[in-house]
Protein backbone atom coordinates (compact mmCIF):
# COMPACT_ATOMS: atom_id res chain seq x y z
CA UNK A 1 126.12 136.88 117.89
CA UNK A 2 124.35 135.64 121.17
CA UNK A 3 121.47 137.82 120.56
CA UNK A 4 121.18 136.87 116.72
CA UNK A 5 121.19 132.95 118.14
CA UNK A 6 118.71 134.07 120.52
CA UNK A 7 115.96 135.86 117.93
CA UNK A 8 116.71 132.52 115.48
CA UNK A 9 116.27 129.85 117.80
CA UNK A 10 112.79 131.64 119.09
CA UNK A 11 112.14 132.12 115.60
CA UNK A 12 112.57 128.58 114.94
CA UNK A 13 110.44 127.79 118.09
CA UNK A 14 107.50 129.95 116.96
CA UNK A 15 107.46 127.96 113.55
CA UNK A 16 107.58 124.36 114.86
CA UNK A 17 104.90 125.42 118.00
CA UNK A 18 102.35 126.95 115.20
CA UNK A 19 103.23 123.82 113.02
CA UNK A 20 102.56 121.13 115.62
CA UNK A 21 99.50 123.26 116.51
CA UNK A 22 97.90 123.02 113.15
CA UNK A 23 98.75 119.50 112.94
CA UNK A 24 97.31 118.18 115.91
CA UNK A 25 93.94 116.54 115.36
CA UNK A 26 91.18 118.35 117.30
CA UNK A 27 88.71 116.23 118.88
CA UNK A 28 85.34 116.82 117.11
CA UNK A 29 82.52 118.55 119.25
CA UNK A 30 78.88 117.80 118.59
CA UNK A 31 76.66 120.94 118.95
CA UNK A 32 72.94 120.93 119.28
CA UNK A 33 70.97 124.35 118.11
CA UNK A 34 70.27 127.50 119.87
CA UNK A 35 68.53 130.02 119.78
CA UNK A 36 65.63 127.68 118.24
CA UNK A 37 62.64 130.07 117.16
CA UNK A 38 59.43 129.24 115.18
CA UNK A 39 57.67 131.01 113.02
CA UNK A 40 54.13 128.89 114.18
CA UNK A 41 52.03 127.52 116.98
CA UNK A 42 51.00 124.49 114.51
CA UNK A 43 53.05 122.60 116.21
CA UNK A 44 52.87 119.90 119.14
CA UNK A 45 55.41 117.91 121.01
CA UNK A 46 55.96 114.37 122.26
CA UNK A 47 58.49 113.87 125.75
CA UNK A 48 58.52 111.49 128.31
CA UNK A 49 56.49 112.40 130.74
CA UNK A 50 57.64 113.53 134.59
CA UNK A 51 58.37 110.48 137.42
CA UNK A 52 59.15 106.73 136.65
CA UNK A 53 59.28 105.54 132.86
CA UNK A 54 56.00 104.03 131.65
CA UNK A 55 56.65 100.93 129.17
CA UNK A 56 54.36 99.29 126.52
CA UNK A 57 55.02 96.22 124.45
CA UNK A 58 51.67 96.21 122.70
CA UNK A 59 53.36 98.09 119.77
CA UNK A 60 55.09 96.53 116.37
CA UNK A 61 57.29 93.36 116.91
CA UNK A 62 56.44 93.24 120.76
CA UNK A 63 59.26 95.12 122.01
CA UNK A 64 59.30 96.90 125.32
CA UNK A 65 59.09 100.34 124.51
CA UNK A 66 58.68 103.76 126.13
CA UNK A 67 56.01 105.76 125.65
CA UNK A 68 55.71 109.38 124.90
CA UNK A 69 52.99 109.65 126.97
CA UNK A 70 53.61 113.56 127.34
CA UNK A 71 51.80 114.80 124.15
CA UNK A 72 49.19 117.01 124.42
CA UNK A 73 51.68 119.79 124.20
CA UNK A 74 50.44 122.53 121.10
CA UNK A 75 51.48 125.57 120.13
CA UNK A 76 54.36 124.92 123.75
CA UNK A 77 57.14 126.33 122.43
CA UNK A 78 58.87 125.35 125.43
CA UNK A 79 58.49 122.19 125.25
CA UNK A 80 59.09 121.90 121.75
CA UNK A 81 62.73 123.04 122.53
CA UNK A 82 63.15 120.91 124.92
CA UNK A 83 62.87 118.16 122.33
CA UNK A 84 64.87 118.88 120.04
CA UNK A 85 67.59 119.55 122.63
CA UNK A 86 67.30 116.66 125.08
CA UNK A 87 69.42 113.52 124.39
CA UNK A 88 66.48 111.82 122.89
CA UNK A 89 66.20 111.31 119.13
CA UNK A 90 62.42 110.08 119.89
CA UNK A 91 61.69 113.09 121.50
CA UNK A 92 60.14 115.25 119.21
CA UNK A 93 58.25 117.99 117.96
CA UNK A 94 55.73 117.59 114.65
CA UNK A 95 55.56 120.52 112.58
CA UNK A 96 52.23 121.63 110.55
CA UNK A 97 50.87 119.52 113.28
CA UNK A 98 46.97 120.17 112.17
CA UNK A 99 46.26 117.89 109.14
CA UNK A 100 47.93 116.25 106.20
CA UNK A 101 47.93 119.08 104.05
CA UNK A 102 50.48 121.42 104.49
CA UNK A 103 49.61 125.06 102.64
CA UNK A 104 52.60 126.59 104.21
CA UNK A 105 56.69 126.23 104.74
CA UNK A 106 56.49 126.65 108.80
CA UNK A 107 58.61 125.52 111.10
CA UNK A 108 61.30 126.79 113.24
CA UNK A 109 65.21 128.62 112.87
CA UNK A 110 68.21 128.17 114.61
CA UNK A 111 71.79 128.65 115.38
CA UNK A 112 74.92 126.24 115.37
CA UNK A 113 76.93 128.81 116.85
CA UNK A 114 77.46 131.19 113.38
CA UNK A 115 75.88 129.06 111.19
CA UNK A 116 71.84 129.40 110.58
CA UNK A 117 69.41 126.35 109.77
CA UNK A 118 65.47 126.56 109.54
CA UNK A 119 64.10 123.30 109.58
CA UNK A 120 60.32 123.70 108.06
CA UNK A 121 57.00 121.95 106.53
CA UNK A 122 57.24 120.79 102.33
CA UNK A 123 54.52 121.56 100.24
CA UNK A 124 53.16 120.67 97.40
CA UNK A 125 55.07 123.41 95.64
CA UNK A 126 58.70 122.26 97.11
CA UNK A 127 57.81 119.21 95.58
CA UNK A 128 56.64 121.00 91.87
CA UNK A 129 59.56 123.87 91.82
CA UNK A 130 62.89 121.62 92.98
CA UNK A 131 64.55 118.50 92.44
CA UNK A 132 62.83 117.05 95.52
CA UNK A 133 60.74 113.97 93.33
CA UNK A 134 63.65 113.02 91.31
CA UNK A 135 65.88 112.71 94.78
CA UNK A 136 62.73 110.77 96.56
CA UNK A 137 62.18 108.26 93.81
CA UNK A 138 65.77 107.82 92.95
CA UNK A 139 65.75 107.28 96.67
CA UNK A 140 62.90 104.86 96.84
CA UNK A 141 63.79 102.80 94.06
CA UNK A 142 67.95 102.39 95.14
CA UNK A 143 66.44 100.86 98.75
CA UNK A 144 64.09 98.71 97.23
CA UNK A 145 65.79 97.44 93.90
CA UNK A 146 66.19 93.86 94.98
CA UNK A 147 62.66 93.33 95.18
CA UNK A 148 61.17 95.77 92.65
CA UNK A 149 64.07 94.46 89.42
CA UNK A 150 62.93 90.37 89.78
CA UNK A 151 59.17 91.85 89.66
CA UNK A 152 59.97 93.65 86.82
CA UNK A 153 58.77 96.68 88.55
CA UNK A 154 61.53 99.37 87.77
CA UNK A 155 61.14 101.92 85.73
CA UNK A 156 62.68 102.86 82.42
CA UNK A 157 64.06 106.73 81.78
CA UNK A 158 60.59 107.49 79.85
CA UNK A 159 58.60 105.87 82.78
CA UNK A 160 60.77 107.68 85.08
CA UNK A 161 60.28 110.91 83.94
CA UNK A 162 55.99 110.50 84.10
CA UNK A 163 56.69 109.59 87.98
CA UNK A 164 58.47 112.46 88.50
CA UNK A 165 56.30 114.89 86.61
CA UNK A 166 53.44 112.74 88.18
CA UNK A 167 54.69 113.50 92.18
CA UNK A 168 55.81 117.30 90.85
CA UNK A 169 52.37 117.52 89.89
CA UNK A 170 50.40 115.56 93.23
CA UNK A 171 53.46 115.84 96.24
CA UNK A 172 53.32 112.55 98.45
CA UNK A 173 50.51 112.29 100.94
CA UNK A 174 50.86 112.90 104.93
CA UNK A 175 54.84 113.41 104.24
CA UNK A 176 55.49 117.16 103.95
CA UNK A 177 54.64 117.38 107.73
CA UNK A 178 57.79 116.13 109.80
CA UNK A 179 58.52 115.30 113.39
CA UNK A 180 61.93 116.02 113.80
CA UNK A 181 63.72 114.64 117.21
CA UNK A 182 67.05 115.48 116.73
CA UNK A 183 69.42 117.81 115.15
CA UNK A 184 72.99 118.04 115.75
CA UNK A 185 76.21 119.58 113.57
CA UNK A 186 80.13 117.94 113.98
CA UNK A 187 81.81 121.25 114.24
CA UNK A 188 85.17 119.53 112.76
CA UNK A 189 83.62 117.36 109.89
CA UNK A 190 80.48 119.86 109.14
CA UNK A 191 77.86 116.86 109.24
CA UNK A 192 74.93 118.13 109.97
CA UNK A 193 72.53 115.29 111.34
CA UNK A 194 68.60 115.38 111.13
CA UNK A 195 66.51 112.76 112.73
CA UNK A 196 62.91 112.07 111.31
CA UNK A 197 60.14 110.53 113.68
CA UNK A 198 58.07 108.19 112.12
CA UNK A 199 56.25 104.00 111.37
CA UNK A 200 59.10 101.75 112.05
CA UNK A 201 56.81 99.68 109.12
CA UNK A 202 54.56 101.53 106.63
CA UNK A 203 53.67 98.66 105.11
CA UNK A 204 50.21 98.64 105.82
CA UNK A 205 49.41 101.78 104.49
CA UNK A 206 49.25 100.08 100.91
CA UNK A 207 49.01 96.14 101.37
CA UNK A 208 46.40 94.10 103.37
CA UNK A 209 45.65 90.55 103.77
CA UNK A 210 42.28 88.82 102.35
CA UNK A 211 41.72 85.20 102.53
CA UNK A 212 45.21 84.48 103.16
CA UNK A 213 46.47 86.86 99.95
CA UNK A 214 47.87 90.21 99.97
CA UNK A 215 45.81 92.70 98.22
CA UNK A 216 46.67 96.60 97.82
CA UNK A 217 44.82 98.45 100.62
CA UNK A 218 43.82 101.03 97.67
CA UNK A 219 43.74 103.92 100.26
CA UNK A 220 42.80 106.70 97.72
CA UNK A 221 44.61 109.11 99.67
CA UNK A 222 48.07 107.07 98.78
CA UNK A 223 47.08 107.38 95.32
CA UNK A 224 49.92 108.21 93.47
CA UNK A 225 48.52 109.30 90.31
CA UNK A 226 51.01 106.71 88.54
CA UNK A 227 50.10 103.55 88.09
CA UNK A 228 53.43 102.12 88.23
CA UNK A 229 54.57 103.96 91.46
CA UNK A 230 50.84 102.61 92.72
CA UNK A 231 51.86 99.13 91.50
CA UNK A 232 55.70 99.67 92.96
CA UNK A 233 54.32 101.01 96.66
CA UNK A 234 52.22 97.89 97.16
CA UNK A 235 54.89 95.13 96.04
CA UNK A 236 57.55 96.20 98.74
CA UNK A 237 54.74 96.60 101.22
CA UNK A 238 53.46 92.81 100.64
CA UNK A 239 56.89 91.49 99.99
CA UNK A 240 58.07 93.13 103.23
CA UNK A 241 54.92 92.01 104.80
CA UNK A 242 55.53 88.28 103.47
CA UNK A 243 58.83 88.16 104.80
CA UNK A 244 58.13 89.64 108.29
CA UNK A 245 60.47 92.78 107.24
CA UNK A 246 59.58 96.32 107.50
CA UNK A 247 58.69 98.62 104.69
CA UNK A 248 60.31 101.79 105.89
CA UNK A 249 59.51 105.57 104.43
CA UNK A 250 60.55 108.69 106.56
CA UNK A 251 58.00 111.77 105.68
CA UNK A 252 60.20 115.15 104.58
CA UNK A 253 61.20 117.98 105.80
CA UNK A 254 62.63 121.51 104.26
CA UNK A 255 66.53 122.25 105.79
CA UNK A 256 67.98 125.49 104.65
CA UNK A 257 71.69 125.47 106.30
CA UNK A 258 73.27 128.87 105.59
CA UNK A 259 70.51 129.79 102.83
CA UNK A 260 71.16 126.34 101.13
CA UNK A 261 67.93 124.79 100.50
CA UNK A 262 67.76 120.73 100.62
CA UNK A 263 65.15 117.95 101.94
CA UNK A 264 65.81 115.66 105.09
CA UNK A 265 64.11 112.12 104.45
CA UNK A 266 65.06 108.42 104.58
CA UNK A 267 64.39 105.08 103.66
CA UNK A 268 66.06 103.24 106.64
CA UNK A 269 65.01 103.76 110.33
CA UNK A 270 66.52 101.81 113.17
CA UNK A 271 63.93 101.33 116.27
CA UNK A 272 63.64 104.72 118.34
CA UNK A 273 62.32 101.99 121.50
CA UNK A 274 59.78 104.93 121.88
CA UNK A 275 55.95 104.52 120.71
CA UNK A 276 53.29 107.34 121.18
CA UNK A 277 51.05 107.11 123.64
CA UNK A 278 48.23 109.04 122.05
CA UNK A 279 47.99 106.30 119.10
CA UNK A 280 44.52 105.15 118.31
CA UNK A 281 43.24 101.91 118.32
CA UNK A 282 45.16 99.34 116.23
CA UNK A 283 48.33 101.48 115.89
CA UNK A 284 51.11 99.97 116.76
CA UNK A 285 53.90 101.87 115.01
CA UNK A 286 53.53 105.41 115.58
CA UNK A 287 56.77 106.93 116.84
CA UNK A 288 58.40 103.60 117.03
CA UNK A 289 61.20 104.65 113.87
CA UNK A 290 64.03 106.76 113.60
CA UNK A 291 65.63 107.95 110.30
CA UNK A 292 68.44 109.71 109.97
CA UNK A 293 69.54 112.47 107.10
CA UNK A 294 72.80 113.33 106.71
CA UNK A 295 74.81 116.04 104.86
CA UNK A 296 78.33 117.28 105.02
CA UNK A 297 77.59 121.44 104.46
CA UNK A 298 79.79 123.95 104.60
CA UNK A 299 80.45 126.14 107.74
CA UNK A 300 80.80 129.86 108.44
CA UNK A 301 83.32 129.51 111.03
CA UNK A 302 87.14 128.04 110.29
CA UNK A 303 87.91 124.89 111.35
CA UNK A 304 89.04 124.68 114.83
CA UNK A 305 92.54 123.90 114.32
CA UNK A 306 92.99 126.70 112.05
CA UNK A 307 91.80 128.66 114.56
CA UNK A 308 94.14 127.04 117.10
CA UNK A 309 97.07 127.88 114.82
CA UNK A 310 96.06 131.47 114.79
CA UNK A 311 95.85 131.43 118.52
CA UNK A 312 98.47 129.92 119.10
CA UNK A 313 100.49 132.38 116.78
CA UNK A 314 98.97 135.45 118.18
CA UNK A 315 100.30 134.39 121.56
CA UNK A 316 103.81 133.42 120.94
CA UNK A 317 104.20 136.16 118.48
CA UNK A 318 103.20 138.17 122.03
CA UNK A 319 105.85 136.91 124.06
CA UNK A 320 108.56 136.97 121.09
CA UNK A 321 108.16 140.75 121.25
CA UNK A 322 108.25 141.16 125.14
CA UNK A 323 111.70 138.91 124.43
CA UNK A 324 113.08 140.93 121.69
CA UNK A 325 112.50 144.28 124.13
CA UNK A 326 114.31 142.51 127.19
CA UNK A 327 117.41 141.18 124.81
């Protein structure tokens, strides 16, 4: 009878220890990549340079900033790891770094511990062969709505669908080559977080001011190819300009997290109190934004309290054994 007590109450034990195991919230770990490769020497890197900060508030709004005055960094691979692994978001490395038009996905792969990501260039036929144009203007036009509906500027289904045949058929300008600063994966939730580089305000890229009016800049290589994306561009980039807002518009990269293929970009960016210090005359927004993508995925590895529980099981199922010999 004492040793049938003995083997129930351990048995008991066993249960409630595994129980209170799986139960118990485990604190969530944030892991930055490894084992970060690329595929190309197109690429060059922005840091903060060695010694003392440098500051500059001769950028967008006035704000003391500090400058990535460590730039002239292509094809360093080191460098560019560095990065994207540093505790910087505005840090960062731009991929497909020679020109606007990107021929090629290129970029770079890595590891969150089992789990595989490749973060890479878009091109014009990411943009043709995916949903990528109906996610970008659905996108564009749910950030903007309060000042495109009163204009009379959105689109109906028809209209809609020539935009997005429209971008299938063009791609967006200068946005299919990415600086990414960050990238980091909550091994308990399975966000994986992607931060984009880029103009705290765009909005000069498609509105001006002449004699005291605000014209569209008409920049043929922001041409659309639509009319009413063309017409849509320019009245959030002279209403933002009119109200001393920003007009914000991440560029877009390719993310493939475990073979799942989706695109990082944003229409929000908070101030990355960075600017570059390789800008040319008259720029004073490069660098200066942060966006941030987002995307619960799905993991290779169990979560970690499962794999607590099965621990913790594998152990006390141990010593109930070594117990059972002795009784």
């Amino acid at each position: 009878m004492a040793r049938f007590m003995k083997k129930f109450l351990l048995g008991a034990s066993v249960v409630a220890s595994v129980s209170a195991i799986a139960s118990t919230p485990v604190l969530a770990a944030t892991m930055r990549a490894t084992n970060i490769q690329f595929d190309t020497d197109n690429i060059n890197t922005w840091t903060y340079g060695p010694g003392a900060p440098v500051y500059d508030s001769t950028g967008i709004g006035g704000v003391k900033r500090r400058v990535l005055n460590d730039f002239n960094n292509k094809g360093n691979y080191e460098k560019a790891k560095a990065a994207l692994t540093d505790e910087y978001s505005a840090t960062n490395v731009e991929i497909w770094t020679n020109g606007e038009e990107v021929t090629a996905n290129k970029g770079f792969s890595a590891n969150f511990g089992k789990n595989t990501i490749k973060v890479e260039s878009v091109t014009k036929a990411d943009w043709a062969s995916s949903d990528l144009a109906e996610k970008w203007l659905n996108g564009f036009l749910g950030a903007y709505s309060s000042i495109l509906q009163p204009l009379g500027l959105t689109p109906t289904a028809q209209q809609k669908t020539d935009i997005v045949n429209k971008i299938k058929e063009k791609g967006m300008y200068s946005s299919g080559d990415p600086n990414i600063g960050d990238l980091t994966l909550d091994d308990q939730t399975g966000k994986l977080k992607v931060d984009l580089v880029g103009h705290l305000d765009r909005a000069s890229l498609y509105a001006t001011k002449k004699n005291g009016v605000y014209v569209p800049k008409n920049d043929p290589r922001y041409d659309t190819g639509n009319k009413l994306l063309n017409d849509a561009l320019f009245a959030v980039a002279a209403a933002s300009m009119k109200q001393s807002k920003y007009f914000q518009v991440s560029e877009v990269a390719k993310v493939t997290f475990n073979g799942v293929v989706d695109y990082a970009f944003s229409f929000f960016a908070t101030d990355a109190m960075a600017i570059a210090g390789d800008r040319g005359k008259g720029d004073t927004t490069s660098h200066t934004g942060i966006y941030t993508w987002e995307k619960t995925v799905a993991m290779e590895v169990p979560e970690p309290s499962a794999m607590l529980a099965l621990l913790g099981l594998g152990g006390l199922a141990a010593t109930k054994r070594k117990q059972w010999k002795k009784a």
